[in-house]
N, C-alpha and C. Protein backbone atom coordinates (compact mmCIF):
# COMPACT_ATOMS: atom_id res chain seq x y z
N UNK A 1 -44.84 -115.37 72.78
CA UNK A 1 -43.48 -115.32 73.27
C UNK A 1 -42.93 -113.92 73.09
N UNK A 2 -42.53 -113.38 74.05
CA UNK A 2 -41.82 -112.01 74.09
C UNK A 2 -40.21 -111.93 73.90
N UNK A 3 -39.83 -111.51 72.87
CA UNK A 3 -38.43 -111.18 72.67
C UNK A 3 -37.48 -110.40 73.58
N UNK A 4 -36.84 -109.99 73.74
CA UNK A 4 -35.47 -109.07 74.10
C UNK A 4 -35.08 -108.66 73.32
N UNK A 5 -35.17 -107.97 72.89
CA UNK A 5 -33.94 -107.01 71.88
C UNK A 5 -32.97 -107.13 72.60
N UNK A 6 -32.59 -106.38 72.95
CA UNK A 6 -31.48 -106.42 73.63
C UNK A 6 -30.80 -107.37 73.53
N UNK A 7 -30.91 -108.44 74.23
CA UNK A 7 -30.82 -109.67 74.32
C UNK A 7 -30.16 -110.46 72.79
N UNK A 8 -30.69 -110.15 71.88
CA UNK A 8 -30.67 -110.68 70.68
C UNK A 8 -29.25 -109.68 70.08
N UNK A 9 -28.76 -108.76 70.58
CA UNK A 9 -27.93 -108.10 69.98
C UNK A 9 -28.45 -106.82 68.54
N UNK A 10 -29.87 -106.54 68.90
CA UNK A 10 -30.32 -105.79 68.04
C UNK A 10 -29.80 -104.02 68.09
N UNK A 11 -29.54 -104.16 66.86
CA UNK A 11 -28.67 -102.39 66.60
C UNK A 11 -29.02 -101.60 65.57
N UNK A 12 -29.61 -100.53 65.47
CA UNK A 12 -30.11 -99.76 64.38
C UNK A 12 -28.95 -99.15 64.08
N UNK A 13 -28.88 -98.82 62.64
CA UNK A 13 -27.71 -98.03 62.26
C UNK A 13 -28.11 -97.30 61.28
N UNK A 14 -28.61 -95.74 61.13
CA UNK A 14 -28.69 -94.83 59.93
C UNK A 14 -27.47 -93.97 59.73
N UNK A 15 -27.41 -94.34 58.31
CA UNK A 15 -26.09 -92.75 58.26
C UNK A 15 -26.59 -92.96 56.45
N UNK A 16 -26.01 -90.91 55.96
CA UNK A 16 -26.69 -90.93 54.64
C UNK A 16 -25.15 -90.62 54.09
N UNK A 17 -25.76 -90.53 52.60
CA UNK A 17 -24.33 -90.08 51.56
C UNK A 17 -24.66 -89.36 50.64
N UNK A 18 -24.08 -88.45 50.77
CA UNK A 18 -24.31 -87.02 49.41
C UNK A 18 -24.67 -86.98 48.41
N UNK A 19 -24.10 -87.93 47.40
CA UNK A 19 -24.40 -88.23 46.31
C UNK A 19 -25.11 -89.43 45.70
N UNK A 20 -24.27 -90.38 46.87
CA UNK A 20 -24.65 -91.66 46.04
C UNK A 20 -24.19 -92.52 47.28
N UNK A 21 -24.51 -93.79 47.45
CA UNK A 21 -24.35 -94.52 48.52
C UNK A 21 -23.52 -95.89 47.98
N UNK A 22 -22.41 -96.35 48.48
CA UNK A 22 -21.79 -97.05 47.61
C UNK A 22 -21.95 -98.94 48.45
N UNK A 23 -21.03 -99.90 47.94
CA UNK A 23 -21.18 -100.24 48.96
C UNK A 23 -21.05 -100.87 49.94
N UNK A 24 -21.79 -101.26 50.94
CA UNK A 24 -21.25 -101.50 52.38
C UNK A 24 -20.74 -102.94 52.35
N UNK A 25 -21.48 -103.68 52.20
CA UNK A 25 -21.59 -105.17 52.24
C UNK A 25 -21.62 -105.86 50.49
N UNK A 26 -21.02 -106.92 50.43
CA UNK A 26 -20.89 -107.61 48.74
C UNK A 26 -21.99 -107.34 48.44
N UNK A 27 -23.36 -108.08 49.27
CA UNK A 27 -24.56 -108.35 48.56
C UNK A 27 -24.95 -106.85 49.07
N UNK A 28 -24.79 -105.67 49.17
CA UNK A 28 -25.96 -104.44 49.39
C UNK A 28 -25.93 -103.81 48.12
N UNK A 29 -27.19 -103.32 48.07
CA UNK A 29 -27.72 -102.88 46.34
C UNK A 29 -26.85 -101.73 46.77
N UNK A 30 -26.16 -101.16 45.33
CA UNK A 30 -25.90 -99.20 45.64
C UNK A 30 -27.37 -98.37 45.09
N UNK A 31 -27.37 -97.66 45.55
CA UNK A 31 -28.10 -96.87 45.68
C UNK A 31 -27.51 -95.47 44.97
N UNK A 32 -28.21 -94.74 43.99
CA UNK A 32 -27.90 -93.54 43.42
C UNK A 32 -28.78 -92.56 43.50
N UNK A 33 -28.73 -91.08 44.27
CA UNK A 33 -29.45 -90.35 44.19
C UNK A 33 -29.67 -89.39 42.93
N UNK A 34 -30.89 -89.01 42.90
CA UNK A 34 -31.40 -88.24 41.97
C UNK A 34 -31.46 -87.41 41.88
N UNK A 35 -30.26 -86.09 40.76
CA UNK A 35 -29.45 -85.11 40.69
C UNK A 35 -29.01 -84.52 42.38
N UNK A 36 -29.67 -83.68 43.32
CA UNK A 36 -28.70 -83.30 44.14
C UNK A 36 -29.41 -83.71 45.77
N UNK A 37 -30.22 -84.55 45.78
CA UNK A 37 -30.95 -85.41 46.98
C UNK A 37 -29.64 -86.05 47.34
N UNK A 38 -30.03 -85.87 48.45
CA UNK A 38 -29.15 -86.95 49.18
C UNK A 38 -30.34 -88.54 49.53
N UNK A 39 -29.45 -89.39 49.48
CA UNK A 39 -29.92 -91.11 49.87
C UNK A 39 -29.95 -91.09 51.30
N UNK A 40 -30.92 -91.63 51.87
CA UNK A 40 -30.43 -91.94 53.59
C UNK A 40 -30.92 -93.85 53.23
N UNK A 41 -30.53 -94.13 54.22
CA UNK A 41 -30.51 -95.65 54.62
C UNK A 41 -30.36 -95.82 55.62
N UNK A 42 -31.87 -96.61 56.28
CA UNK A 42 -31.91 -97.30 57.81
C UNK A 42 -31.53 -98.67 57.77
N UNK A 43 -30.52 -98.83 58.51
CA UNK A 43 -29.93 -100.39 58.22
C UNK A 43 -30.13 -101.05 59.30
N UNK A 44 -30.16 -101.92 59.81
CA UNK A 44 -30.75 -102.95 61.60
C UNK A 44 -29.91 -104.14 61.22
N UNK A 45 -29.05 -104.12 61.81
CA UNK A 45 -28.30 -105.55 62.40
C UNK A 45 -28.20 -106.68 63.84
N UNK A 46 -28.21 -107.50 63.40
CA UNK A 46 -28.68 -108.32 64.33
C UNK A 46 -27.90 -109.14 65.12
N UNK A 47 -27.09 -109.07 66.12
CA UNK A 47 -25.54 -109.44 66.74
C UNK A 47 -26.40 -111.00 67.23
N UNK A 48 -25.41 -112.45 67.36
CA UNK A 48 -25.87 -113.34 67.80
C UNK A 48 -25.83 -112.63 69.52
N UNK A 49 -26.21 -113.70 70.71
CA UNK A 49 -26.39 -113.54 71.69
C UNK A 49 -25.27 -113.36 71.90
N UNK A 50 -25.15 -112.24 72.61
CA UNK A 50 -23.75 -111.79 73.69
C UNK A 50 -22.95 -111.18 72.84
N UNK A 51 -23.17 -110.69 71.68
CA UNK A 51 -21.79 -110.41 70.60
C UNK A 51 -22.36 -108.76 70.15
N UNK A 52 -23.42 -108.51 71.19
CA UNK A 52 -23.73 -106.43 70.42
C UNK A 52 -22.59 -105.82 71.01
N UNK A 53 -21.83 -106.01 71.97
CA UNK A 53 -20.70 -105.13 72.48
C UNK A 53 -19.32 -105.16 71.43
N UNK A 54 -19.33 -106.39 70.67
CA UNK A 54 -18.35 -106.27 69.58
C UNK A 54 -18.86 -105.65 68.95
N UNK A 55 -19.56 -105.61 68.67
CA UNK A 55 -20.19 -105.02 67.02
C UNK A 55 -20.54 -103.50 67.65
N UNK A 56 -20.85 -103.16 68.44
CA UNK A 56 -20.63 -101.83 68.87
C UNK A 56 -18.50 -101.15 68.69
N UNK A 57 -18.60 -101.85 69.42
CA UNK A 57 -16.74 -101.26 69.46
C UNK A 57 -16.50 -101.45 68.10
N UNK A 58 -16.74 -102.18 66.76
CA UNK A 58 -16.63 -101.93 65.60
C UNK A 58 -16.68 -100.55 65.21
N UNK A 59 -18.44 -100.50 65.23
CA UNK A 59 -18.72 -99.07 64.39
C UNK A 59 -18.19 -98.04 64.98
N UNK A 60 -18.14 -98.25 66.50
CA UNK A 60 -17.69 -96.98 67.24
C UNK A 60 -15.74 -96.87 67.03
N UNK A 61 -14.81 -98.13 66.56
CA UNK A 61 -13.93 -98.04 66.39
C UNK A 61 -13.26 -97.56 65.19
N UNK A 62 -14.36 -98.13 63.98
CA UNK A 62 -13.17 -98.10 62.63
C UNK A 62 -14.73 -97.81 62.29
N UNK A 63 -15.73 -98.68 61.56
CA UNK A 63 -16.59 -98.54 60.69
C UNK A 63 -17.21 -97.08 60.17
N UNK A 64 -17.10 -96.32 61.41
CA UNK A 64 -17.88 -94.92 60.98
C UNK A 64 -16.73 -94.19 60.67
N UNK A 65 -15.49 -94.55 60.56
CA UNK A 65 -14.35 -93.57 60.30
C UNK A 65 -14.25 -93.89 59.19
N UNK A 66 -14.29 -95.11 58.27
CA UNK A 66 -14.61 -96.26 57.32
C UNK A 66 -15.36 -95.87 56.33
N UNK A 67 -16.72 -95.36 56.49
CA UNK A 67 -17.71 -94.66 55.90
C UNK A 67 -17.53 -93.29 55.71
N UNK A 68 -16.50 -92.56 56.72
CA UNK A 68 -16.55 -90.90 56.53
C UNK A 68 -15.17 -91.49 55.54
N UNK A 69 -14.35 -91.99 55.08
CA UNK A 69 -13.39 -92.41 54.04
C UNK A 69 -14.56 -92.37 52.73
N UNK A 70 -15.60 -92.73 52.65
CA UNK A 70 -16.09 -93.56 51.80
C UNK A 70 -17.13 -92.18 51.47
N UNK A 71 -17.07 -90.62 51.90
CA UNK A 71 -18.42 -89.86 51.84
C UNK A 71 -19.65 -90.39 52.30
N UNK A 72 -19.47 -91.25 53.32
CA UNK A 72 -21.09 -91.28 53.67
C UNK A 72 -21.26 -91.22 55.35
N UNK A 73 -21.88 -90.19 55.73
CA UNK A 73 -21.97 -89.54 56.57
C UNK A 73 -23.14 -90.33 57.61
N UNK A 74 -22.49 -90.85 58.85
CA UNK A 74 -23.37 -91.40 59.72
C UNK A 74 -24.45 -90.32 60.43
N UNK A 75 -25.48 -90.50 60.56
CA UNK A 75 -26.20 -89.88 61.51
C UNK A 75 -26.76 -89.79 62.41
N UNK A 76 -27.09 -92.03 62.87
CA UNK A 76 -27.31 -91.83 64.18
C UNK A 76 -26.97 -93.41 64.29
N UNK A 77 -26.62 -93.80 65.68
CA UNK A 77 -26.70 -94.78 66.03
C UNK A 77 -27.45 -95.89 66.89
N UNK A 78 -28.56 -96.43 67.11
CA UNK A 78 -29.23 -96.52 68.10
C UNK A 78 -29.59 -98.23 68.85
N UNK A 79 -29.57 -98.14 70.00
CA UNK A 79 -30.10 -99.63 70.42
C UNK A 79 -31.51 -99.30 70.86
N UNK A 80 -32.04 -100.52 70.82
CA UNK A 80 -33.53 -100.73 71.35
C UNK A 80 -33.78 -100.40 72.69
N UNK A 81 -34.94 -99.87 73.41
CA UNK A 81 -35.16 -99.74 74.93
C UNK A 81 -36.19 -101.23 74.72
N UNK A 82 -36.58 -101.65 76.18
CA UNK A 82 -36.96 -102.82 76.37
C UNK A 82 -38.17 -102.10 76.86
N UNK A 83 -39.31 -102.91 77.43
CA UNK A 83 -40.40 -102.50 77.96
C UNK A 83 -40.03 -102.34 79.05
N UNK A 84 -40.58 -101.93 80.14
CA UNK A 84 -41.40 -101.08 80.13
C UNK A 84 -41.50 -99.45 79.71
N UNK A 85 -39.69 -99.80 79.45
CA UNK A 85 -39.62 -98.11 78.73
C UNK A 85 -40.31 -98.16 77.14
N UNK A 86 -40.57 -98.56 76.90
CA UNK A 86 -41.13 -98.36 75.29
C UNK A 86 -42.41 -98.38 75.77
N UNK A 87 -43.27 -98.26 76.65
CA UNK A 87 -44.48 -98.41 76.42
C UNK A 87 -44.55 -97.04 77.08
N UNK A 88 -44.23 -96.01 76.08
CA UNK A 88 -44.31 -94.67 77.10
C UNK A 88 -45.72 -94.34 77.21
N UNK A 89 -46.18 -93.00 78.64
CA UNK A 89 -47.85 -92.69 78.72
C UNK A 89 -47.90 -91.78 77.90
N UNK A 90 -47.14 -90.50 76.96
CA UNK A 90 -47.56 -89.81 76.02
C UNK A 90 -48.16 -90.77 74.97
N UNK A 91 -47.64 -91.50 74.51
CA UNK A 91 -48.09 -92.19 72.90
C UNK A 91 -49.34 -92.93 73.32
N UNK A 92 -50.03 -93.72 74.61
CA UNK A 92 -51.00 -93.80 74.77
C UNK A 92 -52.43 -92.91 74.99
N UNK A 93 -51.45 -91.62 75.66
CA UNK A 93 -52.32 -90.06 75.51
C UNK A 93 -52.95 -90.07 74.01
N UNK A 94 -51.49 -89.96 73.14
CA UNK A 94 -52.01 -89.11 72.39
C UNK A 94 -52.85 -90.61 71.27
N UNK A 95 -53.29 -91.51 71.51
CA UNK A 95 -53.59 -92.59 71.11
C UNK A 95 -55.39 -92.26 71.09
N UNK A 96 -55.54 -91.59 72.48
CA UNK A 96 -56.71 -91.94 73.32
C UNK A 96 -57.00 -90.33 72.99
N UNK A 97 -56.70 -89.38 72.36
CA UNK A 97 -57.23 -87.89 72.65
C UNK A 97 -58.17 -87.86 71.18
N UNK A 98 -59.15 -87.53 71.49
CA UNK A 98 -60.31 -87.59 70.75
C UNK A 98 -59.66 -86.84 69.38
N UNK A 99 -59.43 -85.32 69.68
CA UNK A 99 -58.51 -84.85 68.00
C UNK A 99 -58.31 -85.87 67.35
N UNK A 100 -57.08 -86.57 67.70
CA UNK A 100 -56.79 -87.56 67.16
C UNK A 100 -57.55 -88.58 66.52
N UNK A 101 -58.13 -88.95 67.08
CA UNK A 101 -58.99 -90.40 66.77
C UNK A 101 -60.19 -89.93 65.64
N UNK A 102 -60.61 -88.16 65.79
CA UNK A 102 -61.11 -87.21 64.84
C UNK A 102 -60.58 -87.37 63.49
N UNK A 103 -58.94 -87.36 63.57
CA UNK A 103 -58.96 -86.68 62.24
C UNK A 103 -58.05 -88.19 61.86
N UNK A 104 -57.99 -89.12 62.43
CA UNK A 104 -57.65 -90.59 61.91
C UNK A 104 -58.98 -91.05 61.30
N UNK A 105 -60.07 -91.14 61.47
CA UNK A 105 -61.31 -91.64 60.96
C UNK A 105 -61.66 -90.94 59.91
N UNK A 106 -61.78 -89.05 59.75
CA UNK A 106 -61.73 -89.17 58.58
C UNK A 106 -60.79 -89.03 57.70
N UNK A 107 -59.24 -88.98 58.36
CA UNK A 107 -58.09 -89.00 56.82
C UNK A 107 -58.94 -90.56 56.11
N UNK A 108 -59.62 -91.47 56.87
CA UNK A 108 -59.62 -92.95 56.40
C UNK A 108 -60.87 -93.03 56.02
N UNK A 109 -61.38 -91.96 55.64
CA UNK A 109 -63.53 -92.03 55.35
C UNK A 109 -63.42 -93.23 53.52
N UNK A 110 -61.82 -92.83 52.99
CA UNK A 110 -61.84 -93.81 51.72
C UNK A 110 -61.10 -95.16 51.94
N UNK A 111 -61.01 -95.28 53.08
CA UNK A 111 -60.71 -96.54 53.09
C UNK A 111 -58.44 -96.54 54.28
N UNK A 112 -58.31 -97.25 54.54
CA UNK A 112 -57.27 -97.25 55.19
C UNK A 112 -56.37 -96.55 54.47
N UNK A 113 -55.33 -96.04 55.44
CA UNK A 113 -53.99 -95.29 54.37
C UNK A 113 -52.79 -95.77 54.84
N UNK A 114 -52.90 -96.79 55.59
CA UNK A 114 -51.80 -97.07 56.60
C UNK A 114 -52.15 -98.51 56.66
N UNK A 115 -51.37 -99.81 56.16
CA UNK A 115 -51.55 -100.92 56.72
C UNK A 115 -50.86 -101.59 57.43
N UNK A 116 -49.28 -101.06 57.85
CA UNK A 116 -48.48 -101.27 59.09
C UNK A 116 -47.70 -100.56 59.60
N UNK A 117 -47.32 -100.56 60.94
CA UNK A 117 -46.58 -99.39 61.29
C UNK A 117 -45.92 -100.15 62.44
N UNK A 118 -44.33 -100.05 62.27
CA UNK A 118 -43.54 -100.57 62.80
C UNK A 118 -42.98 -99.38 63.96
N UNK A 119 -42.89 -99.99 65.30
CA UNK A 119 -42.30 -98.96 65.90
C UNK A 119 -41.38 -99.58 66.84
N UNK A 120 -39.92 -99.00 66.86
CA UNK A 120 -38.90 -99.34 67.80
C UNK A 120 -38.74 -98.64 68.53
N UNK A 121 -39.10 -98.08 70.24
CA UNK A 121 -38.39 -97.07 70.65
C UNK A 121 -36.26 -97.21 71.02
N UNK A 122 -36.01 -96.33 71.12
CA UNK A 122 -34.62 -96.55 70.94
C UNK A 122 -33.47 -95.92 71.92
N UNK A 123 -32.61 -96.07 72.42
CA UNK A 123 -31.61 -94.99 72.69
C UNK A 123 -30.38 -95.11 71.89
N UNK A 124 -29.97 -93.69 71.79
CA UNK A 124 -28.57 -93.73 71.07
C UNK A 124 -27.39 -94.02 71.69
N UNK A 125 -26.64 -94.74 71.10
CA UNK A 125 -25.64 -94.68 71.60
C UNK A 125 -23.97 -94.09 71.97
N UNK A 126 -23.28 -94.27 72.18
CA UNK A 126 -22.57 -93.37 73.24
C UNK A 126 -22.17 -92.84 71.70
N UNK A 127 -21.39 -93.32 70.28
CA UNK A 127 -20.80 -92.70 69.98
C UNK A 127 -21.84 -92.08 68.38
N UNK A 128 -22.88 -92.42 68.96
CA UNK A 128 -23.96 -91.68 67.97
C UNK A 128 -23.90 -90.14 67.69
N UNK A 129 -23.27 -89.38 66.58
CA UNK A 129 -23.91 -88.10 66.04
C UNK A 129 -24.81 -87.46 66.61
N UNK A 130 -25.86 -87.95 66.65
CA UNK A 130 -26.83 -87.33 66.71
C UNK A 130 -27.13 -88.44 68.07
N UNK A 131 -27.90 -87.45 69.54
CA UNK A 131 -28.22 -87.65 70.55
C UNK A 131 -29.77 -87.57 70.94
């Protein structure tokens, strides 16, 4: 069975905080950085059907003004692309170019280094920071 993102109201949300990350939600752990690192946090929320356009006009209304109150600095905002745009022909290029497939076999001559790899392609949205 093939999903929709979209569909599902799926929304990526990263933004970091200088010092320390305080926090967002009752149940979210805080997070404290270590002496002068900054924390980032990728957060993904999940709107029921038909309800990502509220929850967009949220963050894009109050929430990120909310967080710049709070020192923590948004950095990007993003929704999911659907197929057939996510199945771009570079990442199958560079999937299929021998270099590659060279120096994947032996980073792995001791055994795997990688046992999952999650990938969302994405676009940002309108009132995303970063474009």
């Amino acid at each position: 069975m093939s999903l929709n993102r979209k569909s599902l109201g799926w929304l990526a949300i990263v933004f970091l905080a200088g010092l320390a990350v305080g926090r967002v939600l009752p149940s979210a752990p805080v997070a404290h950085a270590q002496g002068d690192r900054r924390v980032f946090e990728l957060r993904t929320y999940t709107a029921p059907e038909g309800k990502l356009p509220e929850l967009q006009a949220r963050f894009r209304n109050h929430t990120m003004r909310i967080f710049n109150k709070h020192n923590m600095t948004s950095i990007g905002y993003w929704v999911p692309q659907d197929a057939p745009n996510s199945q771009k022909k570079n990442w199958a290029d560079f999937q299929a170019d021998s270099e590659w497939q060279k120096v994947s076999t032996e980073s792995q001559v001791n055994g795997r280094i990688v046992s999952k790899v999650e990938s969302v392609f994405m676009d940002p949205t309108d009132y995303s920071p970063i474009k």
